[in-house]
C-alpha atoms as a PDB file:
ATOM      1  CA  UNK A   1     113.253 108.849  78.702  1.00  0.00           C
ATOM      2  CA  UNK A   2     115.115 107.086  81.531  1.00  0.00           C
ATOM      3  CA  UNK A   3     118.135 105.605  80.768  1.00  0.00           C
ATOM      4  CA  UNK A   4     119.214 101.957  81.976  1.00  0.00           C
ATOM      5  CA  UNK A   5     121.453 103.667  84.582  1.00  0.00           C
ATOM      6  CA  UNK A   6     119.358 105.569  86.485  1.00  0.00           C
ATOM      7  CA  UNK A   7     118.087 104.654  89.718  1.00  0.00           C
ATOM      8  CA  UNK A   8     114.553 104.870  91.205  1.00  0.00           C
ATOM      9  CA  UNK A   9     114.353 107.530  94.610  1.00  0.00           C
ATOM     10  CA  UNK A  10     111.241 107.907  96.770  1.00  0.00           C
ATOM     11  CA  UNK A  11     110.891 111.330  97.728  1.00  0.00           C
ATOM     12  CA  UNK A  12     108.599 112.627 100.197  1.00  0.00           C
ATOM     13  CA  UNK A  13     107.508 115.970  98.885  1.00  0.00           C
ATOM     14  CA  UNK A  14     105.292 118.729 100.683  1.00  0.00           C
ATOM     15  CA  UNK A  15     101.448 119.134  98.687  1.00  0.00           C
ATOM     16  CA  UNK A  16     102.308 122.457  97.907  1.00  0.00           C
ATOM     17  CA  UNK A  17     105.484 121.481  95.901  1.00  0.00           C
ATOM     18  CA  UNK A  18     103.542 118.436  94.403  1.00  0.00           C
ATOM     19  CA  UNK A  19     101.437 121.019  93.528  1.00  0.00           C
ATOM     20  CA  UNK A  20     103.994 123.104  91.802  1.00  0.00           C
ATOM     21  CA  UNK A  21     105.587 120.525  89.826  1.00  0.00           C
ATOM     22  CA  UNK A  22     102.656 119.113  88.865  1.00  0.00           C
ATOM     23  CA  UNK A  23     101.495 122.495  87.159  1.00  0.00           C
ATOM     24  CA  UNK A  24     105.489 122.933  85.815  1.00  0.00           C
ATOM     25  CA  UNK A  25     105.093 119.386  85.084  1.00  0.00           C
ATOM     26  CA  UNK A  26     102.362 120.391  82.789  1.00  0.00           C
ATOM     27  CA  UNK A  27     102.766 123.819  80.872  1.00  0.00           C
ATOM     28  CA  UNK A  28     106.247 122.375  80.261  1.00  0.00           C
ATOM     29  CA  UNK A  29     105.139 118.969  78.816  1.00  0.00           C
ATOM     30  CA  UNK A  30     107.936 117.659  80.824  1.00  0.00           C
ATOM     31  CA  UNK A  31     108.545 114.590  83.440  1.00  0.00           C
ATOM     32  CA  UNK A  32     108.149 115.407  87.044  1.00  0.00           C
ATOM     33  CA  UNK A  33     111.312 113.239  87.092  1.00  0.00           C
ATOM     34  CA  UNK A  34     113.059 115.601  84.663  1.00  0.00           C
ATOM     35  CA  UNK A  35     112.145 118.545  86.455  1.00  0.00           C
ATOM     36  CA  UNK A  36     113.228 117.519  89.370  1.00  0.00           C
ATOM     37  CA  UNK A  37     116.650 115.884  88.122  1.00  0.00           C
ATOM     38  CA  UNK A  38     117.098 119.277  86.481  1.00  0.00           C
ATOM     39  CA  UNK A  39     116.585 121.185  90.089  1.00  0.00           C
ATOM     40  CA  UNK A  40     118.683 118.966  91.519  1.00  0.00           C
ATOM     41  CA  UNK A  41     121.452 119.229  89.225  1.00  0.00           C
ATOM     42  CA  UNK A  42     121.138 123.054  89.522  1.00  0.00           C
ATOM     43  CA  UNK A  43     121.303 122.910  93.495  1.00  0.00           C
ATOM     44  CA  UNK A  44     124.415 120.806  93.246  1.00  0.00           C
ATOM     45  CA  UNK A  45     126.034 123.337  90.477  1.00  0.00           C
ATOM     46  CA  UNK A  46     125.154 126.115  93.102  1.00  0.00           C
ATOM     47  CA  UNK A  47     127.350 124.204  96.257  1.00  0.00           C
ATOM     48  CA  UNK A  48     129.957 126.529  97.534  1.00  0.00           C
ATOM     49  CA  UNK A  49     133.287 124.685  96.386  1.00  0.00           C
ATOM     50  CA  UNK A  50     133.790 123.498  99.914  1.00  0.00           C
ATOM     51  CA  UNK A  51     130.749 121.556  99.714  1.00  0.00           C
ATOM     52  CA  UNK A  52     130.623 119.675  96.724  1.00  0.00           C
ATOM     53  CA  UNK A  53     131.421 116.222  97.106  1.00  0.00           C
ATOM     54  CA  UNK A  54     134.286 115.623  94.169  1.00  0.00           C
ATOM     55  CA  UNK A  55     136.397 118.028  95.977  1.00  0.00           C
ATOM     56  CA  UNK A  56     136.911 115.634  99.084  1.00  0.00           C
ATOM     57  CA  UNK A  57     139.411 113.947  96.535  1.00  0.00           C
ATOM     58  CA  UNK A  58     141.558 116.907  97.017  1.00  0.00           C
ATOM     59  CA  UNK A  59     144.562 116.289  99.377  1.00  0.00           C
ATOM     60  CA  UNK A  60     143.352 112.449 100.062  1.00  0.00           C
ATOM     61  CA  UNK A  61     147.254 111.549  99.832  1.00  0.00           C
ATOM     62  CA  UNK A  62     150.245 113.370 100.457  1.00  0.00           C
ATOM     63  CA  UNK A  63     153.182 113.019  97.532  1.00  0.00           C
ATOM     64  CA  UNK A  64     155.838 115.196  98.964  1.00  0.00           C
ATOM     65  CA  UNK A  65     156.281 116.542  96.024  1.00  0.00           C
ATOM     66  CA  UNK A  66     156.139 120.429  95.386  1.00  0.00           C
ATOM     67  CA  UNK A  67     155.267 120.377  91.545  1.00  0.00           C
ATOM     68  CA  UNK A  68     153.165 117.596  91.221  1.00  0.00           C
ATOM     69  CA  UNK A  69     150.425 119.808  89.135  1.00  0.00           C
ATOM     70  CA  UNK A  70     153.149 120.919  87.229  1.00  0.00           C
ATOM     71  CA  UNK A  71     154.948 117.604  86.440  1.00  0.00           C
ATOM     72  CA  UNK A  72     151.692 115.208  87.141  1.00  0.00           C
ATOM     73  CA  UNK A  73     152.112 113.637  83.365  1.00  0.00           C
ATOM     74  CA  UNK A  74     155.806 113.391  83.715  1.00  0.00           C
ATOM     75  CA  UNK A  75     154.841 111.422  87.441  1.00  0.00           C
ATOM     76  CA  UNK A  76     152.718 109.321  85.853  1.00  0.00           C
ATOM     77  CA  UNK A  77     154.635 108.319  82.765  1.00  0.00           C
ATOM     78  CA  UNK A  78     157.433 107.199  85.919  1.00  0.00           C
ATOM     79  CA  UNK A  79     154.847 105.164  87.790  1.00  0.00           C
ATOM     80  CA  UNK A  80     153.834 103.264  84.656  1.00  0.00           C
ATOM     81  CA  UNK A  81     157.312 102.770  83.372  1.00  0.00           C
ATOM     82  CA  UNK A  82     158.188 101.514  86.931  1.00  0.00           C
ATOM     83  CA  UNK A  83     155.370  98.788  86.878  1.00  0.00           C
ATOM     84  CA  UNK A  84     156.509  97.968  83.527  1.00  0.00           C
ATOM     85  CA  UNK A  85     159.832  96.875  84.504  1.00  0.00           C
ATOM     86  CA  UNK A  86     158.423  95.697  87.917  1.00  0.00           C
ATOM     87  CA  UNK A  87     159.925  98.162  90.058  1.00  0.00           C
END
């Protein structure tokens, strides 16, 4: 069942894989939709690291600090105490 926050895609797909899904679609007693957000979810779990898109967060900004994945909480805890006081 689709939930409220999904969104509707047209997709263009060759007869032979409507074809395909249609019979999956079928034996399984599942959605075409399903299947399909299923195969895509598996493509995107298959993405080299390089590729996948939540990595280009990595190295977006540049702390200058050297331990930052060790002391991130401690960093953190600063910033909002700083804001607190209004530094």
């Amino acid at each position: 069942m689709a939930k409220m926050t999904d969104r509707p895609l047209q997709v263009y797909l060759r007869p032979d894989q409507e074809s395909a899904l249609d019979d999956l679609s079928r034996r399984t007693g599942r959605s075409k939709a399903d299947l399909m957000r299923e195969s895509l979810d598996r493509f995107l779990s298959d993405l080299p690291l390089e590729d996948d898109p939540a990595m280009r967060i990595v190295s977006l900004g540049k702390s200058g600090k050297g331990d930052l994945a060790e002391r991130h909480d401690a960093y953190i805890e600063e910033a909002v105490r700083g804001k607190r006081r209004g530094d």
